[in-house]
PDB file of N, CA and C in Angstrom:
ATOM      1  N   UNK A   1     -10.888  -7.529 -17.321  1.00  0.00           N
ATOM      2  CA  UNK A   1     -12.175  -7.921 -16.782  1.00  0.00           C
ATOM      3  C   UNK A   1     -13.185  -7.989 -17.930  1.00  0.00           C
ATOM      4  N   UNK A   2     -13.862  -9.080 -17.777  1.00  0.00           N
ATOM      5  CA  UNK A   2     -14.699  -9.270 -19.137  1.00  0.00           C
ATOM      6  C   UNK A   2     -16.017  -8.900 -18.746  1.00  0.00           C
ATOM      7  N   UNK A   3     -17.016  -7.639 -19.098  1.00  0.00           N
ATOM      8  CA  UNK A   3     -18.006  -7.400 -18.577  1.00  0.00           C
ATOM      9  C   UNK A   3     -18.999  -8.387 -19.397  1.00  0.00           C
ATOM     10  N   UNK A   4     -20.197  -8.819 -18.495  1.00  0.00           N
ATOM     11  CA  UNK A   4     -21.148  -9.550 -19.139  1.00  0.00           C
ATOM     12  C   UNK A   4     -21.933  -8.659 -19.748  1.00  0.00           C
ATOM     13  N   UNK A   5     -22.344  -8.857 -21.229  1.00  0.00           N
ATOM     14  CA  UNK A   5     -23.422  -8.100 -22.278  1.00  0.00           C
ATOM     15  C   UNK A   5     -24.518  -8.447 -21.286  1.00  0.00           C
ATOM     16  N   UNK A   6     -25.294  -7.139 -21.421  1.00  0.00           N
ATOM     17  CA  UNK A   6     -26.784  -7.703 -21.304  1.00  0.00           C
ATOM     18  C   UNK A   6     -27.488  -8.081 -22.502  1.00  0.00           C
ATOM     19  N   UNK A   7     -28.366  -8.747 -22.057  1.00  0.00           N
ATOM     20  CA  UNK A   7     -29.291  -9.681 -23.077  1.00  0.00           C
ATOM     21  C   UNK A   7     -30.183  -8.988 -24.013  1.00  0.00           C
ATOM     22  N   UNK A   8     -29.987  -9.608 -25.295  1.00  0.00           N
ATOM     23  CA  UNK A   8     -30.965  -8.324 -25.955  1.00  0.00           C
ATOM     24  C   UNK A   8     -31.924  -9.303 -26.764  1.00  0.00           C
ATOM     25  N   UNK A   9     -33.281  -8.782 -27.128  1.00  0.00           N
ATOM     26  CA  UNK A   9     -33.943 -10.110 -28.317  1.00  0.00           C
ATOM     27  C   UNK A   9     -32.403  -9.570 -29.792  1.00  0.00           C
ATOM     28  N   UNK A  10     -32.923 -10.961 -30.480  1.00  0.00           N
ATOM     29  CA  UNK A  10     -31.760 -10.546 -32.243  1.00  0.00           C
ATOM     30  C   UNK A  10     -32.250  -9.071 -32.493  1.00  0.00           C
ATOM     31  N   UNK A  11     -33.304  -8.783 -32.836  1.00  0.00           N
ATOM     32  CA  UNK A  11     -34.004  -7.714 -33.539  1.00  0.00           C
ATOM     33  C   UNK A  11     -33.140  -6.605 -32.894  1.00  0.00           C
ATOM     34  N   UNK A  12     -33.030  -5.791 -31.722  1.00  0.00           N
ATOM     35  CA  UNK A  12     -32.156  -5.186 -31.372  1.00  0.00           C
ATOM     36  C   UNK A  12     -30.957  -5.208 -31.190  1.00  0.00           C
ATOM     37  N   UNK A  13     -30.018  -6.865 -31.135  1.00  0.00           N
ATOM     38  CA  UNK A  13     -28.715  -6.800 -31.655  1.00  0.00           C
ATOM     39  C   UNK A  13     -28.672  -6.497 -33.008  1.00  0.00           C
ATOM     40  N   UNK A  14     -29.583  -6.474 -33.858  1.00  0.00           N
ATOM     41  CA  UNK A  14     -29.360  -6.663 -35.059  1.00  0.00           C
ATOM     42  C   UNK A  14     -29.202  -4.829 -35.332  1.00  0.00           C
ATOM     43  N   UNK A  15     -30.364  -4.030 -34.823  1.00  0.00           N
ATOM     44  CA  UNK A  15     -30.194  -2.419 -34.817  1.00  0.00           C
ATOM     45  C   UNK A  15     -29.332  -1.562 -34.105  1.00  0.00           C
ATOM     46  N   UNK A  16     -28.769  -2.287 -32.883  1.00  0.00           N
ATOM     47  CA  UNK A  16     -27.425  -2.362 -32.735  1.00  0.00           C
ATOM     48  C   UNK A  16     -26.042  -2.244 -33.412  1.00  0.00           C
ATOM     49  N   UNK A  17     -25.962  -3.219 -34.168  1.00  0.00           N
ATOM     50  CA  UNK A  17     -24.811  -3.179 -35.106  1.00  0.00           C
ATOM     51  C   UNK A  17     -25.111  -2.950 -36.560  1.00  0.00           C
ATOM     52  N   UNK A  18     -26.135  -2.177 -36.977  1.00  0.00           N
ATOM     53  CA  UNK A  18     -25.967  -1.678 -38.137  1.00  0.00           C
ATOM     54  C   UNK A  18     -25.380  -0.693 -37.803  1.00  0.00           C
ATOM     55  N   UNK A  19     -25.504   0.130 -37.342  1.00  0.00           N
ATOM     56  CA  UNK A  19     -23.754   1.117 -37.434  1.00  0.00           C
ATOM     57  C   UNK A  19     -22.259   0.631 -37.740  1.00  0.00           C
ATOM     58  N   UNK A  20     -22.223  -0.323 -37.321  1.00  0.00           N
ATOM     59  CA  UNK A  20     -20.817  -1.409 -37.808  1.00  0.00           C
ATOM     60  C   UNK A  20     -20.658  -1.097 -39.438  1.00  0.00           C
ATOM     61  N   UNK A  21     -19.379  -0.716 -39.595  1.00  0.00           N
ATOM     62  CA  UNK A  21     -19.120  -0.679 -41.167  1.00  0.00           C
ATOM     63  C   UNK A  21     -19.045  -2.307 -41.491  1.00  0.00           C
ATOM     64  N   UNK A  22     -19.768  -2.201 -42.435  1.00  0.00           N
ATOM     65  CA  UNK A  22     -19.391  -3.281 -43.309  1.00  0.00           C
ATOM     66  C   UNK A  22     -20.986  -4.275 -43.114  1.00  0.00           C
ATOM     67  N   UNK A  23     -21.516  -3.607 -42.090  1.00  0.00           N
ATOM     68  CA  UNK A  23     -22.471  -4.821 -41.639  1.00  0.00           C
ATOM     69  C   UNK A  23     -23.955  -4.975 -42.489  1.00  0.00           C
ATOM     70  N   UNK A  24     -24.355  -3.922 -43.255  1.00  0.00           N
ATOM     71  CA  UNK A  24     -25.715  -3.243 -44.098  1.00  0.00           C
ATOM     72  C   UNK A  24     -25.076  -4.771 -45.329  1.00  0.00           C
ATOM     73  N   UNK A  25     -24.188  -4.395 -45.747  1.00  0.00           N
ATOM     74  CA  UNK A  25     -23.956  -5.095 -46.989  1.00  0.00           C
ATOM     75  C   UNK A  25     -23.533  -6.876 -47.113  1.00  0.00           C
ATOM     76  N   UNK A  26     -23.069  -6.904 -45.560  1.00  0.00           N
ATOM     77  CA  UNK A  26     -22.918  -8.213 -45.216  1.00  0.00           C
ATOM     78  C   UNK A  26     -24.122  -8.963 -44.768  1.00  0.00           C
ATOM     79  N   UNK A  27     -24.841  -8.307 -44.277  1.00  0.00           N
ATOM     80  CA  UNK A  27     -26.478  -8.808 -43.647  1.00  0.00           C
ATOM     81  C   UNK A  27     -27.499  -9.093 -44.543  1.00  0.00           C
ATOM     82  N   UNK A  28     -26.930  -8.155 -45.916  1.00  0.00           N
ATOM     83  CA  UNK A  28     -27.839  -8.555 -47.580  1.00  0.00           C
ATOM     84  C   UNK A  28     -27.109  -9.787 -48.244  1.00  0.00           C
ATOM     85  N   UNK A  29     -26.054 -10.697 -47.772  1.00  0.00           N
ATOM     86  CA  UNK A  29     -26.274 -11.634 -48.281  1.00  0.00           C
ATOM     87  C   UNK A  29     -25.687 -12.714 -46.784  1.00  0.00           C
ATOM     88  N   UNK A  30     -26.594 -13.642 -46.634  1.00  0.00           N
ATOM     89  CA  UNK A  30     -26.420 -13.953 -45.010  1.00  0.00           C
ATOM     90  C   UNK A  30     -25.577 -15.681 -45.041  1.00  0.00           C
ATOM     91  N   UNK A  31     -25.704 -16.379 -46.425  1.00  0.00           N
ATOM     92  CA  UNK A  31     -25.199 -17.481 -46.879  1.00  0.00           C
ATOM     93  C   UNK A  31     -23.738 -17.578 -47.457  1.00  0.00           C
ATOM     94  N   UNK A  32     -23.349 -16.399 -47.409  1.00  0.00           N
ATOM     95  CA  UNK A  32     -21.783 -16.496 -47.887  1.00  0.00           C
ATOM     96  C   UNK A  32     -20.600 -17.199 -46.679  1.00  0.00           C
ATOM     97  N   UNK A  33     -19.958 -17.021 -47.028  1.00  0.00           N
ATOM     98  CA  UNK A  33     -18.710 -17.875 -45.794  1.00  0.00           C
ATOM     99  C   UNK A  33     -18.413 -16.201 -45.345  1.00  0.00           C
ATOM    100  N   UNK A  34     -17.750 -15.334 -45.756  1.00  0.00           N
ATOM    101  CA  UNK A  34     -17.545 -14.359 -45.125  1.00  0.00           C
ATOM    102  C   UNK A  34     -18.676 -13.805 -44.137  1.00  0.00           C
ATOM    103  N   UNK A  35     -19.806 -13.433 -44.312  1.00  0.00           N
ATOM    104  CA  UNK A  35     -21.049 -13.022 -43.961  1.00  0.00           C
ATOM    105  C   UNK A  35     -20.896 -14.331 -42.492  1.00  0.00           C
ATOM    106  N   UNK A  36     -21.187 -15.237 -42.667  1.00  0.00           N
ATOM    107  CA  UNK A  36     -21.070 -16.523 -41.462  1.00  0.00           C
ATOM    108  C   UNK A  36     -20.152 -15.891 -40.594  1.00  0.00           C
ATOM    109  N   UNK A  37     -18.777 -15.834 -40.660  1.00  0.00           N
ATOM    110  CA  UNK A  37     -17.499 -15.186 -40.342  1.00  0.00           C
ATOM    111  C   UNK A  37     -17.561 -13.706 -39.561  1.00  0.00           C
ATOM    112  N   UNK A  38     -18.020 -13.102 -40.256  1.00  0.00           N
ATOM    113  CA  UNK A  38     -18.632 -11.816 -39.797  1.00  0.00           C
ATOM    114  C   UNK A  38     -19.482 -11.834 -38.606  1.00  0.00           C
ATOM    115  N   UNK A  39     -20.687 -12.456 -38.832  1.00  0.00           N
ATOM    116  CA  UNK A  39     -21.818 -12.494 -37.576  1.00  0.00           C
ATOM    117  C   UNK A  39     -21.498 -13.407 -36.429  1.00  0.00           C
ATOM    118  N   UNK A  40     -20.382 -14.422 -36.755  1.00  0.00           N
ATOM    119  CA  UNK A  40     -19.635 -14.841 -35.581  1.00  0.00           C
ATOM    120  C   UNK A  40     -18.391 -14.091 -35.061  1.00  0.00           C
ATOM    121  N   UNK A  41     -17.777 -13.055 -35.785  1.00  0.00           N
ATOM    122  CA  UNK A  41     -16.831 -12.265 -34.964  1.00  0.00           C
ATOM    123  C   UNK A  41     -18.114 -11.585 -34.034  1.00  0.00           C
ATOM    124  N   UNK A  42     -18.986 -10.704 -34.860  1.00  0.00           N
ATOM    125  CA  UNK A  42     -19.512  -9.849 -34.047  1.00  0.00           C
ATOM    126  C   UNK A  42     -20.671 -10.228 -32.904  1.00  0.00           C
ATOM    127  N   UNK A  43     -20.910 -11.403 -33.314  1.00  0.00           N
ATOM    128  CA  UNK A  43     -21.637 -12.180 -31.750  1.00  0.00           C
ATOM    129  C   UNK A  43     -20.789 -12.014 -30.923  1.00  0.00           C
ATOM    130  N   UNK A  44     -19.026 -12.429 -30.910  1.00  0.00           N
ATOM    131  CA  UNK A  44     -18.502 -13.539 -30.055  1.00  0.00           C
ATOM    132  C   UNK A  44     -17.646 -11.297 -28.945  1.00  0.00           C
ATOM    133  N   UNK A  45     -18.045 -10.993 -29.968  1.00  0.00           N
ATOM    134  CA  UNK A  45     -17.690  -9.387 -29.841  1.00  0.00           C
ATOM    135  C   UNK A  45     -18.313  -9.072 -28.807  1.00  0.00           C
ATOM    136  N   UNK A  46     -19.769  -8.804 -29.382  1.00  0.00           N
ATOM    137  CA  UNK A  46     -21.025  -8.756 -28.411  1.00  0.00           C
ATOM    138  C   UNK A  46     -21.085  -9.257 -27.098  1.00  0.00           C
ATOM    139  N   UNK A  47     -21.138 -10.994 -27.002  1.00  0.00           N
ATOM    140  CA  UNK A  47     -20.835 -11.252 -26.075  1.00  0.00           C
ATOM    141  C   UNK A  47     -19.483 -11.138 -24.974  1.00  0.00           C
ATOM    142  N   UNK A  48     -18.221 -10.565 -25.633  1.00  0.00           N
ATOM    143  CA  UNK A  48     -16.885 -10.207 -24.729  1.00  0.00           C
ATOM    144  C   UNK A  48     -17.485  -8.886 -23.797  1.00  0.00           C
ATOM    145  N   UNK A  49     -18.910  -8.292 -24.576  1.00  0.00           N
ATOM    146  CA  UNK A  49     -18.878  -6.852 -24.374  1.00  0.00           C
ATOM    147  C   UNK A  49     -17.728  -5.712 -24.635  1.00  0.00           C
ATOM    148  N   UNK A  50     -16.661  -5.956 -25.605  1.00  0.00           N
ATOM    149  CA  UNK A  50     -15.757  -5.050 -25.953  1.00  0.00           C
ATOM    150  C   UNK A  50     -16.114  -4.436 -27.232  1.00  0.00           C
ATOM    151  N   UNK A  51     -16.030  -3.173 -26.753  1.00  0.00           N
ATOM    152  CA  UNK A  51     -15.532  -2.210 -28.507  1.00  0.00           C
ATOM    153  C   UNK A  51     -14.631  -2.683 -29.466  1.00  0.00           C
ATOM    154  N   UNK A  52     -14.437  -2.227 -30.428  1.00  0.00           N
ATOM    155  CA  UNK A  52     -13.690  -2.088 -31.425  1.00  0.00           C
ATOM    156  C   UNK A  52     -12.234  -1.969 -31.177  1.00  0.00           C
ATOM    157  N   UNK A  53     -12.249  -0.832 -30.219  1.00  0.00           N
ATOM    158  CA  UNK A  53     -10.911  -0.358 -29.808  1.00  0.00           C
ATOM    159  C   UNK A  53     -10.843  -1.556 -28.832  1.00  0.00           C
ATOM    160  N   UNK A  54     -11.348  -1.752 -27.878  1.00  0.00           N
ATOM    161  CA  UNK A  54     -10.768  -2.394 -26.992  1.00  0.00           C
ATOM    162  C   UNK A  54     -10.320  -3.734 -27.232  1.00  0.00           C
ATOM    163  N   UNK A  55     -10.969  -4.092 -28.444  1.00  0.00           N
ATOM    164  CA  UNK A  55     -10.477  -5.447 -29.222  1.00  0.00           C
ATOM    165  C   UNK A  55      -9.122  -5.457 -29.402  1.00  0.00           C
ATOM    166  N   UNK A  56      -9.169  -3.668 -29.917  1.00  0.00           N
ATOM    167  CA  UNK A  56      -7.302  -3.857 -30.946  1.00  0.00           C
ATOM    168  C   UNK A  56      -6.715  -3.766 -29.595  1.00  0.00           C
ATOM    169  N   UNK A  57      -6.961  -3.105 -28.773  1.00  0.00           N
ATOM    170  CA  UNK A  57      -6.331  -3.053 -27.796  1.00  0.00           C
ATOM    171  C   UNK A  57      -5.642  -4.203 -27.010  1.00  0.00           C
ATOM    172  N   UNK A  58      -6.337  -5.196 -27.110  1.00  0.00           N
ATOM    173  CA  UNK A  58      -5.990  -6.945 -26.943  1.00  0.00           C
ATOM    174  C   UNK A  58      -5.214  -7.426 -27.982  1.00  0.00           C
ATOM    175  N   UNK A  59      -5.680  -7.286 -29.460  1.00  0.00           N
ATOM    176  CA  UNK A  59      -4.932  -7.549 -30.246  1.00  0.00           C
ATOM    177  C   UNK A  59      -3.556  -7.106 -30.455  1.00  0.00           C
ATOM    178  N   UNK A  60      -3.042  -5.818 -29.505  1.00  0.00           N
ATOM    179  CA  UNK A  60      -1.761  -4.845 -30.091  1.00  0.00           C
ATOM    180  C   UNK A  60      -2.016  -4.277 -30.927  1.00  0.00           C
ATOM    181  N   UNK A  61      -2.776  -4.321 -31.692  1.00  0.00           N
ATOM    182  CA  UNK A  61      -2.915  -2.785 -32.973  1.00  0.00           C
ATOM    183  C   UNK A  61      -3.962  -2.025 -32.810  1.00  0.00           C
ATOM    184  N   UNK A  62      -4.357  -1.092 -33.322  1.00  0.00           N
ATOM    185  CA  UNK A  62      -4.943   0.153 -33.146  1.00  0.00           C
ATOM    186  C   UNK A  62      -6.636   0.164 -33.722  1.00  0.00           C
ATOM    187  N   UNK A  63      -7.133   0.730 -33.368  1.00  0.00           N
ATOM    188  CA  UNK A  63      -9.068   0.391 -33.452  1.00  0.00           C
ATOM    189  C   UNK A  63      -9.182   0.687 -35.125  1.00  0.00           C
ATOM    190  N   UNK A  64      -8.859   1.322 -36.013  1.00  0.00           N
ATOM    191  CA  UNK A  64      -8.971   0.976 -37.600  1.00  0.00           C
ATOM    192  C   UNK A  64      -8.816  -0.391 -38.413  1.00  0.00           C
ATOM    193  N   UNK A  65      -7.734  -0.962 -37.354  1.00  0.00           N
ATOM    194  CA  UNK A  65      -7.134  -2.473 -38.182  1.00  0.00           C
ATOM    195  C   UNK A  65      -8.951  -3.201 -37.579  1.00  0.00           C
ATOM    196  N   UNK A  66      -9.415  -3.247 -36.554  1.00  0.00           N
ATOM    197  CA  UNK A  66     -10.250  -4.283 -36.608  1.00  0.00           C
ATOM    198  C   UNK A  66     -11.444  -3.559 -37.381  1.00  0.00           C
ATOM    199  N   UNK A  67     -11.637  -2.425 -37.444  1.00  0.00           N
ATOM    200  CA  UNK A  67     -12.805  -1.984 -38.341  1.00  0.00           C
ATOM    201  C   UNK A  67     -12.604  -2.073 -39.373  1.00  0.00           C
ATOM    202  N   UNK A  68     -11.049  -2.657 -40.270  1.00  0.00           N
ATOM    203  CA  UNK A  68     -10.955  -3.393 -41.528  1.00  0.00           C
ATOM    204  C   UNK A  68     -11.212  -4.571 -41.748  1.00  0.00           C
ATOM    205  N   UNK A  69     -10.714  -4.759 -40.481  1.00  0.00           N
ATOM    206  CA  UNK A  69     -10.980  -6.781 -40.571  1.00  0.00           C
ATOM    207  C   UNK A  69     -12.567  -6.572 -40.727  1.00  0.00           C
ATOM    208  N   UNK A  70     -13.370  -6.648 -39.868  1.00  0.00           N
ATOM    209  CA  UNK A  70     -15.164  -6.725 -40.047  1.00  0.00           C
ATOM    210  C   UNK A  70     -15.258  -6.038 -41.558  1.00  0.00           C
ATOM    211  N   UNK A  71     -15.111  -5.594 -41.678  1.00  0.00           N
ATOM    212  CA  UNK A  71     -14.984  -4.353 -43.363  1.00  0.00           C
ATOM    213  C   UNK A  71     -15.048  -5.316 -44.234  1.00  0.00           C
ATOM    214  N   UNK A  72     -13.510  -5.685 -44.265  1.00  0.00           N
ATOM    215  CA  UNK A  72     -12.869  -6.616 -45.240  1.00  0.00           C
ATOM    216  C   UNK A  72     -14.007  -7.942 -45.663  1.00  0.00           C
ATOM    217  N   UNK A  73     -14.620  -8.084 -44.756  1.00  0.00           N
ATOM    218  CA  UNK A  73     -15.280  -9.195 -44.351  1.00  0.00           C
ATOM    219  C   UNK A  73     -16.862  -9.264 -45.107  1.00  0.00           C
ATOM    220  N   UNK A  74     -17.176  -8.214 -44.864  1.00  0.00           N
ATOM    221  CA  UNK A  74     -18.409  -7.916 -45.420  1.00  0.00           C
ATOM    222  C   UNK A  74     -17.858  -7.236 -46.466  1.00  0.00           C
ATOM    223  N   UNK A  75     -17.334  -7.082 -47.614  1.00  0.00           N
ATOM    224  CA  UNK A  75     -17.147  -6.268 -48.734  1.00  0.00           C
ATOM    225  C   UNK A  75     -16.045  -7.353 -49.687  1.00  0.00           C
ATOM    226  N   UNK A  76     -15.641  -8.495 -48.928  1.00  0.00           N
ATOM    227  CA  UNK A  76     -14.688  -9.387 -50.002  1.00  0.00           C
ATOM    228  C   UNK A  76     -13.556  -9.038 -50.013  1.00  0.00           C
ATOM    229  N   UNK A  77     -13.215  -7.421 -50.122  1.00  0.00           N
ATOM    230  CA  UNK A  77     -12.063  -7.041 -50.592  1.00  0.00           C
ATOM    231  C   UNK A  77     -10.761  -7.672 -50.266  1.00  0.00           C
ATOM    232  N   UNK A  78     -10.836  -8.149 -49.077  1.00  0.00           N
ATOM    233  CA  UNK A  78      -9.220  -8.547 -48.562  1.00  0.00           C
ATOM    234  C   UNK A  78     -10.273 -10.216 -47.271  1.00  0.00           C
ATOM    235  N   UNK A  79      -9.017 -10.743 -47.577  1.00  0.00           N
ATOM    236  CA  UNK A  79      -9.395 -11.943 -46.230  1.00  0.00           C
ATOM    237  C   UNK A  79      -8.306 -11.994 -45.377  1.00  0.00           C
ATOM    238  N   UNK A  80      -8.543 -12.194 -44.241  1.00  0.00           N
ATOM    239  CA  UNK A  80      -7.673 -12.268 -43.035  1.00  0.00           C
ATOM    240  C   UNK A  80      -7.064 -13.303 -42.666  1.00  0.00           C
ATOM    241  N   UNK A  81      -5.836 -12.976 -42.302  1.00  0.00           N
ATOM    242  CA  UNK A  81      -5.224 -13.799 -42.097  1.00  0.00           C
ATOM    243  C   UNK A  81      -5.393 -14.983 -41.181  1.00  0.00           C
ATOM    244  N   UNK A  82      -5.021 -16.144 -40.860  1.00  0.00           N
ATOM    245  CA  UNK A  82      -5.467 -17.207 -39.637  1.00  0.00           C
ATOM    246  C   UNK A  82      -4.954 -16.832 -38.747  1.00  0.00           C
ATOM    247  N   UNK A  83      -3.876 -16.126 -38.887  1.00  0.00           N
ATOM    248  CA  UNK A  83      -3.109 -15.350 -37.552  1.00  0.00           C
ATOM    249  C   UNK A  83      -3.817 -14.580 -36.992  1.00  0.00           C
ATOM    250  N   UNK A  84      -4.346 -13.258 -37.809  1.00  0.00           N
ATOM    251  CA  UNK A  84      -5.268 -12.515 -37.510  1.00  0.00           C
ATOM    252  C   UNK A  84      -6.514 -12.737 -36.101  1.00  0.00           C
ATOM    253  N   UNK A  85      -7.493 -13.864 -37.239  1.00  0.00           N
ATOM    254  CA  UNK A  85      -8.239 -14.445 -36.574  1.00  0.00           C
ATOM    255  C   UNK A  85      -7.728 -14.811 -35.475  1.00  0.00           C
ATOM    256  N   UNK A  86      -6.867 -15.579 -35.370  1.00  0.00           N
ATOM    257  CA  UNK A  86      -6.431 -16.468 -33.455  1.00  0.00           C
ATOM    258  C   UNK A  86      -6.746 -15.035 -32.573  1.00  0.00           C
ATOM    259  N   UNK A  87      -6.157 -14.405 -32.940  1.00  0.00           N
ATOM    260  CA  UNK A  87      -5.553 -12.692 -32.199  1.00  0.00           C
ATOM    261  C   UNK A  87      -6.871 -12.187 -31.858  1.00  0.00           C
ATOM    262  N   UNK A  88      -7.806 -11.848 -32.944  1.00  0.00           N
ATOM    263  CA  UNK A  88      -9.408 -11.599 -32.817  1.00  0.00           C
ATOM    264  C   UNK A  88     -10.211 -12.358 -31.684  1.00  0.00           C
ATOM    265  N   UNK A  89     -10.074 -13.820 -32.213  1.00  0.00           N
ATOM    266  CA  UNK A  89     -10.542 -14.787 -31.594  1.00  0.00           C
ATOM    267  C   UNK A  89     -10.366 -14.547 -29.969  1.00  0.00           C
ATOM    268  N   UNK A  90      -8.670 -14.574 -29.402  1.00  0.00           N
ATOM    269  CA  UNK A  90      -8.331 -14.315 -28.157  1.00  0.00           C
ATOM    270  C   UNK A  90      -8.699 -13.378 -27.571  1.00  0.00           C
ATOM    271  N   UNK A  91      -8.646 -12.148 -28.057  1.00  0.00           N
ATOM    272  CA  UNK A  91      -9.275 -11.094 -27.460  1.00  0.00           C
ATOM    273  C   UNK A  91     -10.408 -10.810 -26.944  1.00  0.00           C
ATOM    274  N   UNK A  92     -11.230 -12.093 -27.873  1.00  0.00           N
ATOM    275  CA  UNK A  92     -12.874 -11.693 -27.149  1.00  0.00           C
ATOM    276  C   UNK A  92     -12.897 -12.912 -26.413  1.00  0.00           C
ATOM    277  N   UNK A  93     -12.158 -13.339 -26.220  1.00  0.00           N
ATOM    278  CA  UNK A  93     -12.001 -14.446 -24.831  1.00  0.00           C
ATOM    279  C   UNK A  93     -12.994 -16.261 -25.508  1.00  0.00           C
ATOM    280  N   UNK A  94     -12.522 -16.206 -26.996  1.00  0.00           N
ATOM    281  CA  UNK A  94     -12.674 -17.556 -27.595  1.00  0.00           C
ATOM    282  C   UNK A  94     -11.254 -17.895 -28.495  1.00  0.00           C
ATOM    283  N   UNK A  95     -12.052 -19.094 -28.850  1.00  0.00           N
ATOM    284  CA  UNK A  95     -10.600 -19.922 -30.025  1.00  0.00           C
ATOM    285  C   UNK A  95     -10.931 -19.559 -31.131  1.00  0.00           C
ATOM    286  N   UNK A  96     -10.095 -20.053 -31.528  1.00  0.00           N
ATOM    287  CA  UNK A  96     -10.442 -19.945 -33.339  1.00  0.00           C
ATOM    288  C   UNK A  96     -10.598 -21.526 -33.504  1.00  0.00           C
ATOM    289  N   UNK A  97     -11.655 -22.077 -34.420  1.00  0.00           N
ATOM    290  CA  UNK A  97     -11.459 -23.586 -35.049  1.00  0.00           C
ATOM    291  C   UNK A  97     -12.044 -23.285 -36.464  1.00  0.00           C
ATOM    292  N   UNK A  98     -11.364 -24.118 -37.501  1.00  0.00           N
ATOM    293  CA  UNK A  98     -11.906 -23.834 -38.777  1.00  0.00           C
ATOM    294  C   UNK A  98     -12.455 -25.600 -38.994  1.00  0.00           C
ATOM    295  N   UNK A  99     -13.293 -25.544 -39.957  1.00  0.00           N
ATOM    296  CA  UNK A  99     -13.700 -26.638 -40.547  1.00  0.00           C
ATOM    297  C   UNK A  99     -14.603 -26.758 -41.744  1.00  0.00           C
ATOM    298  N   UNK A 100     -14.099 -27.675 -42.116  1.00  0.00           N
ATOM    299  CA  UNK A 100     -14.564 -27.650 -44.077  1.00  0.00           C
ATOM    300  C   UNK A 100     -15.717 -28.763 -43.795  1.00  0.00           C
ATOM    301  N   UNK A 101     -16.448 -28.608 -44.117  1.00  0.00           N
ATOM    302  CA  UNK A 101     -17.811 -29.456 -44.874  1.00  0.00           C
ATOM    303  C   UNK A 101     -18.190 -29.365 -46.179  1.00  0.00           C
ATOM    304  N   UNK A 102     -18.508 -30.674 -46.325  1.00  0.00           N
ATOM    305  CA  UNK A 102     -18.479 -31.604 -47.569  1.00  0.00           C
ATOM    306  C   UNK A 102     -20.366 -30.799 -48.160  1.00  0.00           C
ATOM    307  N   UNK A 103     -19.371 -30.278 -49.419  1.00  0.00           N
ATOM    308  CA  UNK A 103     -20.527 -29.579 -50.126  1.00  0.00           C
ATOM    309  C   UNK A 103     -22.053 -30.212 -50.294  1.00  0.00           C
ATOM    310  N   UNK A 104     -22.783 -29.854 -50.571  1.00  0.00           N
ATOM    311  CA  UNK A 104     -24.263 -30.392 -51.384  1.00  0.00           C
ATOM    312  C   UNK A 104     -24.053 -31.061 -52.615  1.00  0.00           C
ATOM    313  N   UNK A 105     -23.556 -30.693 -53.215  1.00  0.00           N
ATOM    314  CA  UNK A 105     -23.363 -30.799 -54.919  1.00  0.00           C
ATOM    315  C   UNK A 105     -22.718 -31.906 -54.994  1.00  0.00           C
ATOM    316  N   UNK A 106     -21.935 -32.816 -54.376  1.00  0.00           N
ATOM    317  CA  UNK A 106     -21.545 -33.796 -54.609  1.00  0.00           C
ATOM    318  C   UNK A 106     -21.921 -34.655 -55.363  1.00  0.00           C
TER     319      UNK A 106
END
């Protein structure tokens, strides 16, 4: 059962999920592709209304693996797999679609 989030202004989603690891350092730079990546897992999160755990819990693995994935995410260290993502993606009851756009610098 997918509970509906209640509605919040940004400013309090935003004080909301600074407790989220990874999220202080991802929110200081907001133009990166990971950082993008990040604030759309944790919208699409937000809006499933599921925890952490209850994510992995959809996913089959255990509530640390997704507090690496968001981690990973905001800190560079590791990138996730596309598999990953689908699994993420499904759990909070969306798709995954990727798409490349044609730089500035051209």
């Amino acid at each position: 059962m997918i509970r509906k989030p209640p509605s919040k202004p940004q400013h309090q989603m935003v004080e909301a999920w600074k407790p989220e690891p990874g999220f202080e350092s991802a929110y200081d730079e907001p133009d990166t592709p990971e950082f993008v990546l990040l604030r759309e897992l944790l919208l699409a999160r937000q809006r499933s209304g599921l925890t952490q755990a209850e994510v992995a819990e959809k996913m089959g693995t255990k509530p640390p693996a997704v507090t690496r994935l968001e981690t990973a995410l905001s800190d560079q260290r590791h990138s996730p797999t596309i598999a990953t993502l689908k699994k993420y993606a499904q759990a909070v009851g969306c798709k995954l679609e990727v798409h490349l756009v044609p730089s500035k610098s051209r």
